[in-house]
C-alpha atoms as a PDB file:
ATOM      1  CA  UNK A   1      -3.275  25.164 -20.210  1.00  0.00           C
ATOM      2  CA  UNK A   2      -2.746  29.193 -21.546  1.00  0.00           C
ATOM      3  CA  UNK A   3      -1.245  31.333 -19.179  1.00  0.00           C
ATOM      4  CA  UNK A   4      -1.048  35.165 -19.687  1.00  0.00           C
ATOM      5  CA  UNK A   5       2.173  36.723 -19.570  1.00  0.00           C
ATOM      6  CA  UNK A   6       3.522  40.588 -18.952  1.00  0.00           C
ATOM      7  CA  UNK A   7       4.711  42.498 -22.400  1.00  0.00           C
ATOM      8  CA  UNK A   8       5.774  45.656 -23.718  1.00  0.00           C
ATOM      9  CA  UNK A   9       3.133  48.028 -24.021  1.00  0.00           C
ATOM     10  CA  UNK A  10       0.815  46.210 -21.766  1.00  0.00           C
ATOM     11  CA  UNK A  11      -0.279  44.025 -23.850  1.00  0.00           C
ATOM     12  CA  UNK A  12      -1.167  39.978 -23.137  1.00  0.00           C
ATOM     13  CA  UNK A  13       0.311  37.244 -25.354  1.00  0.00           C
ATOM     14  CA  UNK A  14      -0.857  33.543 -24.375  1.00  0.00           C
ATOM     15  CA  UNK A  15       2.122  30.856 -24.058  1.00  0.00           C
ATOM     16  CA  UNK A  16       1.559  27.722 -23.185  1.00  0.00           C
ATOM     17  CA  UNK A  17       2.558  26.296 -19.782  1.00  0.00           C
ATOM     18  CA  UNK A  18       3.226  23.068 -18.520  1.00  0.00           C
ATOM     19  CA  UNK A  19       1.686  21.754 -15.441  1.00  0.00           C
ATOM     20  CA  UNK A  20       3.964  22.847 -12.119  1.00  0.00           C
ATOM     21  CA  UNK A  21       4.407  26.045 -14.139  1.00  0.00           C
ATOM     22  CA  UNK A  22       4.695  29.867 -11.973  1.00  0.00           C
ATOM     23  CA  UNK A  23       3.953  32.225 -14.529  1.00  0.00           C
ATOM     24  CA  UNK A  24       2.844  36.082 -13.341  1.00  0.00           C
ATOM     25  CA  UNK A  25       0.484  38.107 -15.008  1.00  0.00           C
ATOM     26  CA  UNK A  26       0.544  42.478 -15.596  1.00  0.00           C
ATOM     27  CA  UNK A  27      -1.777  44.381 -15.955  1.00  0.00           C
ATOM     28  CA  UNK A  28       0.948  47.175 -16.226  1.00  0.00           C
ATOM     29  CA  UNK A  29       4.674  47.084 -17.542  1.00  0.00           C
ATOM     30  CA  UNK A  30       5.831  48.608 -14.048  1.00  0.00           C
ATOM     31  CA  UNK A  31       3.984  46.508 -12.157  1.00  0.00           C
ATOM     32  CA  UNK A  32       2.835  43.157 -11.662  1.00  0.00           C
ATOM     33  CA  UNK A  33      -0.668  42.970 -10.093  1.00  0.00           C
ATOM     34  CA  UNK A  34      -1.567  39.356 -10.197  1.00  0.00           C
ATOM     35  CA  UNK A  35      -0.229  35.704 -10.257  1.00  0.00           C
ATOM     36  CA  UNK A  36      -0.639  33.035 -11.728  1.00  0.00           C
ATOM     37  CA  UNK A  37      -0.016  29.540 -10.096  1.00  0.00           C
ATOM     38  CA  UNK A  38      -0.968  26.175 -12.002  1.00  0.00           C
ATOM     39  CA  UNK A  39      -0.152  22.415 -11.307  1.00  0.00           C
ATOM     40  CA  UNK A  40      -1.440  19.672 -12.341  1.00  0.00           C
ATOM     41  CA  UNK A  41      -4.627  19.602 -11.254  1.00  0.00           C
ATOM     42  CA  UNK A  42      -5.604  23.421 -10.482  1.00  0.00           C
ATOM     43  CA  UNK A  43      -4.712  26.694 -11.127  1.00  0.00           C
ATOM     44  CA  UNK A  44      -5.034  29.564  -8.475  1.00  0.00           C
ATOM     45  CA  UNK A  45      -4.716  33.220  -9.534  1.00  0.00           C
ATOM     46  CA  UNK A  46      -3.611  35.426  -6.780  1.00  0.00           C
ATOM     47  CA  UNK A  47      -4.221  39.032  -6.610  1.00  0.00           C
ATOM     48  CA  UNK A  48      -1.830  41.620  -5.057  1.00  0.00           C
ATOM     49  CA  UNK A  49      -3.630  42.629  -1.684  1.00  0.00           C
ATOM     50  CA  UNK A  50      -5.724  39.038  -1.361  1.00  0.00           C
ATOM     51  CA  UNK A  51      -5.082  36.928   1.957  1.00  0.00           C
ATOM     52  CA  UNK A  52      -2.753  33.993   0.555  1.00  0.00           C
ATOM     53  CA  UNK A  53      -2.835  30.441   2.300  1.00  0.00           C
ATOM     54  CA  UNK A  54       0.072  28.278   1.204  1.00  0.00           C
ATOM     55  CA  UNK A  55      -0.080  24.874   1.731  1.00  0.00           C
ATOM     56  CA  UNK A  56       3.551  23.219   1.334  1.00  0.00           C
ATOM     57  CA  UNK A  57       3.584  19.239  -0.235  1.00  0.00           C
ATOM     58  CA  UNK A  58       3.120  16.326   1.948  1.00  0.00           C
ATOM     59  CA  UNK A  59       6.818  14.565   2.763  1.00  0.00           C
ATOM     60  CA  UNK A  60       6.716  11.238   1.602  1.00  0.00           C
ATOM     61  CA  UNK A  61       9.245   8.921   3.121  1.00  0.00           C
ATOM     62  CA  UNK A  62      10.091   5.922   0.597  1.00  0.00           C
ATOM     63  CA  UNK A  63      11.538   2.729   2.683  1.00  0.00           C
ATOM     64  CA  UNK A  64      12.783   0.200  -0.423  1.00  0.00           C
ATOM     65  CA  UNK A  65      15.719  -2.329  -0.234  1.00  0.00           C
ATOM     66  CA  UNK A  66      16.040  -2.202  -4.109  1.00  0.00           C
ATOM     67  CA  UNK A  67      17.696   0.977  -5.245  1.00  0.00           C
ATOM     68  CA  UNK A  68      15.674   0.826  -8.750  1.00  0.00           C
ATOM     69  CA  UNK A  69      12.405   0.921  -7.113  1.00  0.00           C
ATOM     70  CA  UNK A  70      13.175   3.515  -4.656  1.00  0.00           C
ATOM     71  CA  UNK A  71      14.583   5.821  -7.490  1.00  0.00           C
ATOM     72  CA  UNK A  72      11.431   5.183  -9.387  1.00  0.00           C
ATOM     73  CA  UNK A  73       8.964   5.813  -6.988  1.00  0.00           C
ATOM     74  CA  UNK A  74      10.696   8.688  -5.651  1.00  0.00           C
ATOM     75  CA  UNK A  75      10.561  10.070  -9.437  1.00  0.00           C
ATOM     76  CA  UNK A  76       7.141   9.821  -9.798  1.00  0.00           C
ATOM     77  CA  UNK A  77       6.262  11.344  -6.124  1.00  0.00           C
ATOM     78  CA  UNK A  78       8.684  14.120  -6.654  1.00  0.00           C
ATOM     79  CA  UNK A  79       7.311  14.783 -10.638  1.00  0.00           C
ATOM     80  CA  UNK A  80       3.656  14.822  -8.772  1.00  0.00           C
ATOM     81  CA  UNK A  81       4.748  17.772  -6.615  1.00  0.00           C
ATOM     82  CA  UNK A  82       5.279  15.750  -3.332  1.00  0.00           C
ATOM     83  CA  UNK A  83       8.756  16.011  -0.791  1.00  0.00           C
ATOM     84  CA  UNK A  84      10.374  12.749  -1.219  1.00  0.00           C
ATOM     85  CA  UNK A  85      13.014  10.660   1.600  1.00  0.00           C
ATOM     86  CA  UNK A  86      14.275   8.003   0.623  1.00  0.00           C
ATOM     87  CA  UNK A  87      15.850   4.814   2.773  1.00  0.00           C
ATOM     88  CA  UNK A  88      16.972   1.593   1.502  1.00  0.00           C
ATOM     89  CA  UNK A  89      17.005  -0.279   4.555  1.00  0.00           C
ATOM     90  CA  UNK A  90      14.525  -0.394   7.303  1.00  0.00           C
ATOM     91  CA  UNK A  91      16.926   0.851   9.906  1.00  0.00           C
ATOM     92  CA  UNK A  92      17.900   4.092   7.848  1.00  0.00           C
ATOM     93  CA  UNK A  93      13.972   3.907   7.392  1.00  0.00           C
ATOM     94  CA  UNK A  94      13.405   4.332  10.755  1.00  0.00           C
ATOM     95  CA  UNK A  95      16.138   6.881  11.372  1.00  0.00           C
ATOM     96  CA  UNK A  96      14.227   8.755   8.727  1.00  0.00           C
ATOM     97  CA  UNK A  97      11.126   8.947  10.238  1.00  0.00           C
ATOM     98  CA  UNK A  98      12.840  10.282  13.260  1.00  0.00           C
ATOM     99  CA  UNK A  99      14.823  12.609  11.556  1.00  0.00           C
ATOM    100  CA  UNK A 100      12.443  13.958   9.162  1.00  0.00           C
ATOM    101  CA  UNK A 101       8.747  13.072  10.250  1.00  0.00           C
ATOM    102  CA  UNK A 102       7.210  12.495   7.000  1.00  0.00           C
ATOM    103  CA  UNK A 103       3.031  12.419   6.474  1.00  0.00           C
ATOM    104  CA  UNK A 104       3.560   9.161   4.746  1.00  0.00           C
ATOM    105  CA  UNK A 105       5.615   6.313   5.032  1.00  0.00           C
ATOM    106  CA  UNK A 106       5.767   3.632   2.208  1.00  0.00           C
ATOM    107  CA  UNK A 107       7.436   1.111   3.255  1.00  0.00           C
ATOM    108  CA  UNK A 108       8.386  -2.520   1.810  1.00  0.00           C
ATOM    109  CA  UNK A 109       7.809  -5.133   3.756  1.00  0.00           C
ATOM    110  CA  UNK A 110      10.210  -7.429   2.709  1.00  0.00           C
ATOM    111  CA  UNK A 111      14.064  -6.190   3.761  1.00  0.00           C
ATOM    112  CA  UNK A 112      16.690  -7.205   5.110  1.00  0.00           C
ATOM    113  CA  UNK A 113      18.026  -6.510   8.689  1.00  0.00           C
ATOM    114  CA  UNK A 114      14.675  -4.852  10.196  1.00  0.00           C
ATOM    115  CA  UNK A 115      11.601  -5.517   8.144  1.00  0.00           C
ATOM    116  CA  UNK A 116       8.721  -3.228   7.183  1.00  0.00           C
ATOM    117  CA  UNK A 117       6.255  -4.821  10.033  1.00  0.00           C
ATOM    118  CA  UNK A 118       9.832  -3.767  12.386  1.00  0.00           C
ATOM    119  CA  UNK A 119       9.592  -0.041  10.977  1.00  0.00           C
ATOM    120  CA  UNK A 120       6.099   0.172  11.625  1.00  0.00           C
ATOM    121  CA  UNK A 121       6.240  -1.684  15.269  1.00  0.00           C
ATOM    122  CA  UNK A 122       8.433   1.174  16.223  1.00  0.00           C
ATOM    123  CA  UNK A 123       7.129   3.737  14.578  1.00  0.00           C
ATOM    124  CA  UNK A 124       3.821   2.959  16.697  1.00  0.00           C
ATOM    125  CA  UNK A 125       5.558   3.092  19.485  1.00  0.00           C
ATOM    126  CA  UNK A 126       6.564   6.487  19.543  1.00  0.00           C
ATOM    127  CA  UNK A 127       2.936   7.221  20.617  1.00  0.00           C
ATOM    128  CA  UNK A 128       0.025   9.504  19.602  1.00  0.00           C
ATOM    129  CA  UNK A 129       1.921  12.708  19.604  1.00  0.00           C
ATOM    130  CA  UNK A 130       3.683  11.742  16.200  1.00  0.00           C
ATOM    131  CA  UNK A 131       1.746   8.885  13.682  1.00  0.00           C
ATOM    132  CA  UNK A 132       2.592   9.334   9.917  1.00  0.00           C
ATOM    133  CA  UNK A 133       0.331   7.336   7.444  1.00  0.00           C
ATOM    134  CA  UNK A 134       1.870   4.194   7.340  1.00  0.00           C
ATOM    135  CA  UNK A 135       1.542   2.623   3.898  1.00  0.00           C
ATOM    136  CA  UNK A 136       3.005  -0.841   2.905  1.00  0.00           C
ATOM    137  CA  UNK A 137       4.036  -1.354  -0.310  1.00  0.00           C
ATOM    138  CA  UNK A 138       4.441  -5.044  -1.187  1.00  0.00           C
ATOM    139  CA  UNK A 139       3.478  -8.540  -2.861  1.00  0.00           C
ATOM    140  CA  UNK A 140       1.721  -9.648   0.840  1.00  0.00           C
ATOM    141  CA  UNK A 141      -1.478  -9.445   0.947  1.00  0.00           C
ATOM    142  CA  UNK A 142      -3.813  -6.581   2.385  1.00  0.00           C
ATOM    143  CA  UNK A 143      -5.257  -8.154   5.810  1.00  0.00           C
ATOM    144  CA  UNK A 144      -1.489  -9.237   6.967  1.00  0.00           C
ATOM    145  CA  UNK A 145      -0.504  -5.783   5.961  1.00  0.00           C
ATOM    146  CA  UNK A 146      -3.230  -3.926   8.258  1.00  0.00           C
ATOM    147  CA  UNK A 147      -2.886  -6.419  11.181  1.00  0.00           C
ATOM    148  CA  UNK A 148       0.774  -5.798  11.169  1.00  0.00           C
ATOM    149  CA  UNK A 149      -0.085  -2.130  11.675  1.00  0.00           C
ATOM    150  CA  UNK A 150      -0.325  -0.701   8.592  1.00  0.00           C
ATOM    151  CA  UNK A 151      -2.592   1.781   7.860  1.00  0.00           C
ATOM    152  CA  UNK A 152      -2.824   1.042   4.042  1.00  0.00           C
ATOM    153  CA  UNK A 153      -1.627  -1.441   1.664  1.00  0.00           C
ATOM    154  CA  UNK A 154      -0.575  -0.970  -2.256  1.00  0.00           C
ATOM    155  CA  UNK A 155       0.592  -3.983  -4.323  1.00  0.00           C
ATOM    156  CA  UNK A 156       3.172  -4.370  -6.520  1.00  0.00           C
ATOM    157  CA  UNK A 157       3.412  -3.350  -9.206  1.00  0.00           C
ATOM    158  CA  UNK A 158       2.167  -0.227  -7.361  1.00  0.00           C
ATOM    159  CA  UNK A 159      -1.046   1.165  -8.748  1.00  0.00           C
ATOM    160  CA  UNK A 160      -0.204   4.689  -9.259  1.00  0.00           C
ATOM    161  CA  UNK A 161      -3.710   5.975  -9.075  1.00  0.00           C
ATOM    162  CA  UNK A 162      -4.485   4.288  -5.902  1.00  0.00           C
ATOM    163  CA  UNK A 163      -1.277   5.978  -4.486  1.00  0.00           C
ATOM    164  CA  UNK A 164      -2.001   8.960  -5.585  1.00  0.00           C
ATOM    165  CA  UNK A 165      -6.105   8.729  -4.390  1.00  0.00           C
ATOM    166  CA  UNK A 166      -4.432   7.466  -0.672  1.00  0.00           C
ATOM    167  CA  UNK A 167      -2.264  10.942  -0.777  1.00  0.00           C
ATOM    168  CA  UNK A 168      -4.640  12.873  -1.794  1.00  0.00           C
ATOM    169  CA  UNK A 169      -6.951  11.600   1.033  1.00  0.00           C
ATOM    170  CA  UNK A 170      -4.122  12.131   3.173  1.00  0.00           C
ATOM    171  CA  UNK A 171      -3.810  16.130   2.599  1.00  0.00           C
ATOM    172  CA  UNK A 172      -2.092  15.833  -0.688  1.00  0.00           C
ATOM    173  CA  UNK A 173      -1.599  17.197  -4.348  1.00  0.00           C
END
């Protein structure tokens, strides 16, 4: 991707930018008059005076009993632009959820102390007024996983383009 950026002079050199990049663009040394906002998968260029809509990244809430996993997983969302929570139990899952009311929930199934179909039993509970997408992320298989109340079920290994798809359908990057 080339993105133009302010010099002396007002003139334009092209750099290259990598995708996430803010760069701002002049038209005029004194002044800038347009930016320039990329990621991964579009670039918007913003003029001064045009009406702006920002729309913020979904929060992701990652519920995974093995640390390794979590951390990974939480790389990858945070690297794709999403805000990532994560919990490593399905009690401080649950807290979580109540604390921070993610969009999206992936949550193992398998964990110790309160299981994933647990997190997701209470989570339902709460009622209509809050319901995050609730995605399980595990070696069961998919019909168990959507009569337990799931919403959505990824296998592991996870698929990262069918994560990424389910986000995306979900309001995400």
């Amino acid at each position: 991707m080339q993105v133009r950026c302010p010099l002396a002079n007002s003139s334009r050199s092209e750099n290259t930018c990598l995708p996430g990049d803010i760069s701002i663009v002049s038209l005029r040394t004194d002044c800038y008059k347009e930016w320039v906002f990329s990621s991964p998968r579009k670039t918007t260029v913003i003029r001064l005076g045009d009406p702006v809509s920002i729309q913020t990244a979904l929060r992701v809430l990652v519920v995974e009993d093995c640390p390794d996993q979590a951390r990974a997983l939480a790389a990858l969302l945070h690297l794709h632009g999403y805000e990532v929570v994560v919990a490593h139990n399905g009690f401080t899952g649950l807290a979580a959820v109540l604390s921070e009311r993610p969009e999206v929930v992936l949550c193992d199934l398998g964990m110790p102390l309160l299981d994933g179909v647990g997190v997701v039993r209470h989570v339902r509970a709460m009622g209509n007024s809050y319901q995050p997408l609730l995605v399980a992320i595990t070696g069961a298989d998919r019909q168990s996983c959507l009569q337990a109340g799931f919403h959505e079920h990824l296998a592991k290994p996870i698929d990262t383009e069918r994560l990424f798809q389910i986000l995306r359908s979900h309001g995400g990057l």
